[in-house]
Protein backbone atom coordinates (compact mmCIF):
# COMPACT_ATOMS: atom_id res chain seq x y z
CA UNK A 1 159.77 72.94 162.87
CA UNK A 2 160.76 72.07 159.20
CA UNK A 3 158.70 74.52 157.80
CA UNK A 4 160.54 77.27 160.05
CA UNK A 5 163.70 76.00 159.43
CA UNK A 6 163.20 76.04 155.62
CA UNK A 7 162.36 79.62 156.04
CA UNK A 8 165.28 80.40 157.70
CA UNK A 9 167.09 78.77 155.04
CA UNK A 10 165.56 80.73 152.63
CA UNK A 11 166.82 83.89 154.61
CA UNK A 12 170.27 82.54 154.73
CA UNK A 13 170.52 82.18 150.73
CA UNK A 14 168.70 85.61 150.03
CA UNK A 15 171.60 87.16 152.35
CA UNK A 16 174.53 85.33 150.51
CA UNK A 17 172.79 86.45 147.39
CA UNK A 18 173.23 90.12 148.80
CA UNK A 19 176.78 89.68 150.40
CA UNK A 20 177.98 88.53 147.27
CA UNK A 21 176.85 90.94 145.41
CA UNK A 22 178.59 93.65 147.90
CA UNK A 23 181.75 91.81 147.07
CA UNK A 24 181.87 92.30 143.56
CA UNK A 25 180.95 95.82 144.05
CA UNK A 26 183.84 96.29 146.28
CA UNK A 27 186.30 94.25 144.30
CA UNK A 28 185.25 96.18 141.04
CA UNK A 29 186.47 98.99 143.01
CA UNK A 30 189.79 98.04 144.01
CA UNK A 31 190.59 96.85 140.99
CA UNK A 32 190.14 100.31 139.67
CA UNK A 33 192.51 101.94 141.63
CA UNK A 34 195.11 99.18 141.57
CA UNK A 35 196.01 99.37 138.24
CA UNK A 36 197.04 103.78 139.18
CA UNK A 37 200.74 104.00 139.97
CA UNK A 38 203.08 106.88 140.56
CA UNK A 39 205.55 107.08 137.45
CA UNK A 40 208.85 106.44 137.95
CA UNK A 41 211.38 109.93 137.36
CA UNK A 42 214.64 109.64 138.05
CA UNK A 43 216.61 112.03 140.73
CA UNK A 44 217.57 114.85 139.06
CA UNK A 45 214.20 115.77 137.24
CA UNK A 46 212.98 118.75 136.01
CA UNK A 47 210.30 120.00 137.33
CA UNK A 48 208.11 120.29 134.18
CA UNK A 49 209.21 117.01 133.29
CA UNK A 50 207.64 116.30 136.76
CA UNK A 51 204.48 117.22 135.83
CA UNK A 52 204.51 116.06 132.44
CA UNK A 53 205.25 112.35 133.97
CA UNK A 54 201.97 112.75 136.29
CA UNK A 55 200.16 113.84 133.59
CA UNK A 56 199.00 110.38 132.55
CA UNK A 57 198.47 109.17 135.92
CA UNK A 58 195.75 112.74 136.68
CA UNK A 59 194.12 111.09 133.49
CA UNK A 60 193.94 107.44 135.33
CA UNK A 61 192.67 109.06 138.52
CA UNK A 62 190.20 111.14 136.72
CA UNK A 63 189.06 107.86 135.16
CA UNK A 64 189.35 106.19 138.78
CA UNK A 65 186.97 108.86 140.29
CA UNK A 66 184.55 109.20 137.85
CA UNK A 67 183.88 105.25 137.81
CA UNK A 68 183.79 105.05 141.72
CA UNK A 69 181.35 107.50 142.01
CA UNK A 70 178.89 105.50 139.42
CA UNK A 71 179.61 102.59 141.00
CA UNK A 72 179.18 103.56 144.34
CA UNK A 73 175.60 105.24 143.04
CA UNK A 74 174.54 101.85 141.56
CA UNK A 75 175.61 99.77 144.74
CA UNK A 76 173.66 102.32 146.70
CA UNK A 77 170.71 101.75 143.95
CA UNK A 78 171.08 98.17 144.40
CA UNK A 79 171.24 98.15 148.28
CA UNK A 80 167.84 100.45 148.27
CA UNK A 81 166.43 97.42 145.95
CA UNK A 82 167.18 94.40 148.24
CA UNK A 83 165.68 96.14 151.19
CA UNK A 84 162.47 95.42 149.61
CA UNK A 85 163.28 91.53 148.36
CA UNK A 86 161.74 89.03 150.73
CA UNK A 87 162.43 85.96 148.60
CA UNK A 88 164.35 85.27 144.92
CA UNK A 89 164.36 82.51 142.48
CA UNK A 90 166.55 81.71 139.60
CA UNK A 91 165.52 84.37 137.21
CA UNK A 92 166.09 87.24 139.88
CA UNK A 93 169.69 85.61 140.16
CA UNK A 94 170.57 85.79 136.58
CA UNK A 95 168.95 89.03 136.46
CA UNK A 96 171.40 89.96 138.95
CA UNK A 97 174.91 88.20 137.71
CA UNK A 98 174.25 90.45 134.47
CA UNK A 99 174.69 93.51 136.40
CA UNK A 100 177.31 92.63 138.37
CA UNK A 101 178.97 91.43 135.10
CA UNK A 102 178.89 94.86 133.83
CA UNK A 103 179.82 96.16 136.88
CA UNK A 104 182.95 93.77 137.64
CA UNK A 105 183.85 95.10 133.67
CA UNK A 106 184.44 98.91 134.76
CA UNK A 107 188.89 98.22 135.40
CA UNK A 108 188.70 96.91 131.94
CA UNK A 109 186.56 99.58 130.37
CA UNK A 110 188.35 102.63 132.49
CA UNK A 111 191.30 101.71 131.64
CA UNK A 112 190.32 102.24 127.78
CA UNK A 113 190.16 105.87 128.49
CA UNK A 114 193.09 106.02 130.47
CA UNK A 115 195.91 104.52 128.09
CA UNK A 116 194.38 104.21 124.76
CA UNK A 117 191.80 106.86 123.84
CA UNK A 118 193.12 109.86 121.73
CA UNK A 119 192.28 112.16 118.90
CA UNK A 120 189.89 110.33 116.23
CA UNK A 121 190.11 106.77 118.03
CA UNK A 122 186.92 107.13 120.57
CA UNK A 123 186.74 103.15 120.69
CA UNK A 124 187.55 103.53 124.35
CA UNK A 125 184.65 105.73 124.77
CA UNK A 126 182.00 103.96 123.22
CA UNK A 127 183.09 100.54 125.26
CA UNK A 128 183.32 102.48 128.36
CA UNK A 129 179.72 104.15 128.13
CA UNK A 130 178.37 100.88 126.85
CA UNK A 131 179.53 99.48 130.43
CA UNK A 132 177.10 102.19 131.57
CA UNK A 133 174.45 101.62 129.53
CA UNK A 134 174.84 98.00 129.99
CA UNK A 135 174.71 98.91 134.53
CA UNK A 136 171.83 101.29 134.19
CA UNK A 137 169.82 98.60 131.69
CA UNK A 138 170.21 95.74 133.73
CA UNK A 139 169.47 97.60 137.51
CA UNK A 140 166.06 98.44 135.58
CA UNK A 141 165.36 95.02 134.67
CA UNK A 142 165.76 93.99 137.87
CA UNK A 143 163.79 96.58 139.36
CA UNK A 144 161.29 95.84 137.05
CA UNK A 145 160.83 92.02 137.69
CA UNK A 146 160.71 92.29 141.43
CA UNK A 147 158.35 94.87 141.60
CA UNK A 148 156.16 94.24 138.64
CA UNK A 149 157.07 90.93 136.96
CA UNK A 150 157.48 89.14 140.46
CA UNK A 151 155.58 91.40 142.81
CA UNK A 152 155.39 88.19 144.97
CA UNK A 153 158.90 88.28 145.90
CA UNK A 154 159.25 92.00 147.15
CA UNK A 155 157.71 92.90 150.61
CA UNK A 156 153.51 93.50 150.07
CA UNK A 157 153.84 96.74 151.91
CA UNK A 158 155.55 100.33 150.96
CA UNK A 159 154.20 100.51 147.48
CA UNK A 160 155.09 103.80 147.74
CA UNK A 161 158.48 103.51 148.28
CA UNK A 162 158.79 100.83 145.27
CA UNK A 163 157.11 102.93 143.00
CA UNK A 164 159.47 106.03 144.06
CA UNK A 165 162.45 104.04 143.66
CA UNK A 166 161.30 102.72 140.47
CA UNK A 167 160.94 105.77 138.62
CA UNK A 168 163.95 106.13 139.95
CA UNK A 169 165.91 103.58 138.67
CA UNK A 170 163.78 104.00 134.97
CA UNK A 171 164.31 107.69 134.40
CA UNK A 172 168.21 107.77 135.15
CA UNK A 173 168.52 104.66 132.47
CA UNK A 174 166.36 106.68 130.27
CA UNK A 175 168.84 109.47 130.61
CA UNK A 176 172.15 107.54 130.36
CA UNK A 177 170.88 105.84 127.24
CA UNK A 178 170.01 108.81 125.61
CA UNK A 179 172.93 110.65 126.40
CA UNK A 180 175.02 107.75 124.84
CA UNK A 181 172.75 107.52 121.66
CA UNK A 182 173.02 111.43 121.39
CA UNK A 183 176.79 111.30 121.73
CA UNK A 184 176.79 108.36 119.33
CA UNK A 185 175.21 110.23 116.53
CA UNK A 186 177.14 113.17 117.23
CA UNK A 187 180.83 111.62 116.69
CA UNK A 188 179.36 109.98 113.75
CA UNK A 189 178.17 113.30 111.96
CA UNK A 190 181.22 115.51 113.32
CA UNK A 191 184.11 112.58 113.24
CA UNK A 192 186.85 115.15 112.53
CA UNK A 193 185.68 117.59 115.61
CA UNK A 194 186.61 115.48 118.64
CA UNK A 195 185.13 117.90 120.63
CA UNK A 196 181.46 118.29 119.47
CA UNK A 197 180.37 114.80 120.86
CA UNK A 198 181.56 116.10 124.38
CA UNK A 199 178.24 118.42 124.67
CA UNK A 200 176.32 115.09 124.85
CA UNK A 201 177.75 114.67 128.44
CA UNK A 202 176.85 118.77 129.30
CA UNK A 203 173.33 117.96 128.97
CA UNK A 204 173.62 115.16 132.32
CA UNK A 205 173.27 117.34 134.58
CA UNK A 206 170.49 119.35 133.12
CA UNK A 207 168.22 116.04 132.56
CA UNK A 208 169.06 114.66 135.90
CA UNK A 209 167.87 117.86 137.80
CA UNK A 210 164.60 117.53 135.47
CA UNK A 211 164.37 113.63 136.28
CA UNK A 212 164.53 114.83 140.16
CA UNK A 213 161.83 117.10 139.66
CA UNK A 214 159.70 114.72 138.03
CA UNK A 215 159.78 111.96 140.22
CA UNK A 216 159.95 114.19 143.57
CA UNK A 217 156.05 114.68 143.25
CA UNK A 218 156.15 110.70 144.02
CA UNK A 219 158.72 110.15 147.03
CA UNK A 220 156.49 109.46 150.08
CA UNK A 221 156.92 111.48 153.39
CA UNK A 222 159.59 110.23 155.43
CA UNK A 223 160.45 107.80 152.52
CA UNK A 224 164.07 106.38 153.71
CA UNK A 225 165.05 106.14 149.58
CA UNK A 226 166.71 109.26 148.68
């Protein structure tokens, strides 16, 4: 009886582990859009003056979007992950408080871009894109020790499905990081053309078609990760 009720217990702590983790994800969210407010114009207002007003506040919504949708991919990456976690220990929890750190860090890093970034300052940029780099890095280390450094606390079927969403998880941190290191080196060697750097972020798309056609050889049939 105690041995079932420690296993239960064990269940238990695994799901707070997991509902907690959904919370930060969902507060990191809201705090995005909370800090996006419609600017105040007085009655009376021309309408270019209108627009002009809003034009800061398309910027913070840009920002807002572009950060949901990441985030929403890496909870989605993360809830693919704990379907395959049958037990944790205290490694696997740090390994996942430094990804929701960076995580919980995108209102501060978004709103970089939003109200301080402009022509040869791109401090906002680098800090924001570290954030990234900081998500995509840490996902990978945990897929990595629950699949390969603790293989004992991940289910001992689908091996398939692990692998799939493994490569997964390392190619798109492969890509993010080099994208940032290319667009690194590229505002250092053209510093006075804001504007060069920006084909770093052209080539996304492009490596994360090739990424989907490398991996898709792997994805099992009727494998429920996408």
């Amino acid at each position: 009886m105690s041995a079932k009720k420690t296993e239960l217990e064990k269940e238990f702590e695994l799901e707070r582990l997991i509902l907690f983790s959904d919370a930060v994800f969902a507060i990191a969210i809201t705090l995005l859009i909370i800090e996006i407010k419609f600017p105040e114009v007085d009655k009376g207002t021309a309408a270019t003056e209108i627009l002009m007003a809003f034009k800061p506040t398309i910027i913070q919504f840009l920002a807002f979007t572009l950060s949901f949708v990441f985030i929403g991919i890496s909870w989605a990456r993360h809830l693919q992950l704990c379907r395959y976690i049958k037990k944790y220990d205290n490694r696997l929890i740090k390994r996942n408080l430094v990804l929701l750190f960076f995580i919980v860090c995108f209102p501060f890093s978004a709103s970089g871009i939003t109200e301080h970034i402009r022509p040869g300052f791109l401090l906002p940029v680098f800090i924001y894109m570290t954030n990234i780099a900081g998500v995509v890095c840490s996902q990978l280390a945990l897929a990595y020790y629950i699949f390969y450094t603790k293989p004992q606390l991940s289910v001992d079927s689908q091996q398939a499905e692990k692998l799939y969403l493994f490569l997964k998880t390392k190619w798109s941190s492969f890509i993010f990081i080099s994208v940032f290191v290319l667009y690194t080196i590229l505002s250092i060697l053209f510093s006075q053309q804001s504007l060069v750097p920006l084909f770093a972020f052209y080539l996304l798309p492009v490596l994360l078609m090739i990424m989907r056609k490398k991996v898709k050889k792997y994805k099992p049939v009727n494998a429920e990760v996408e």
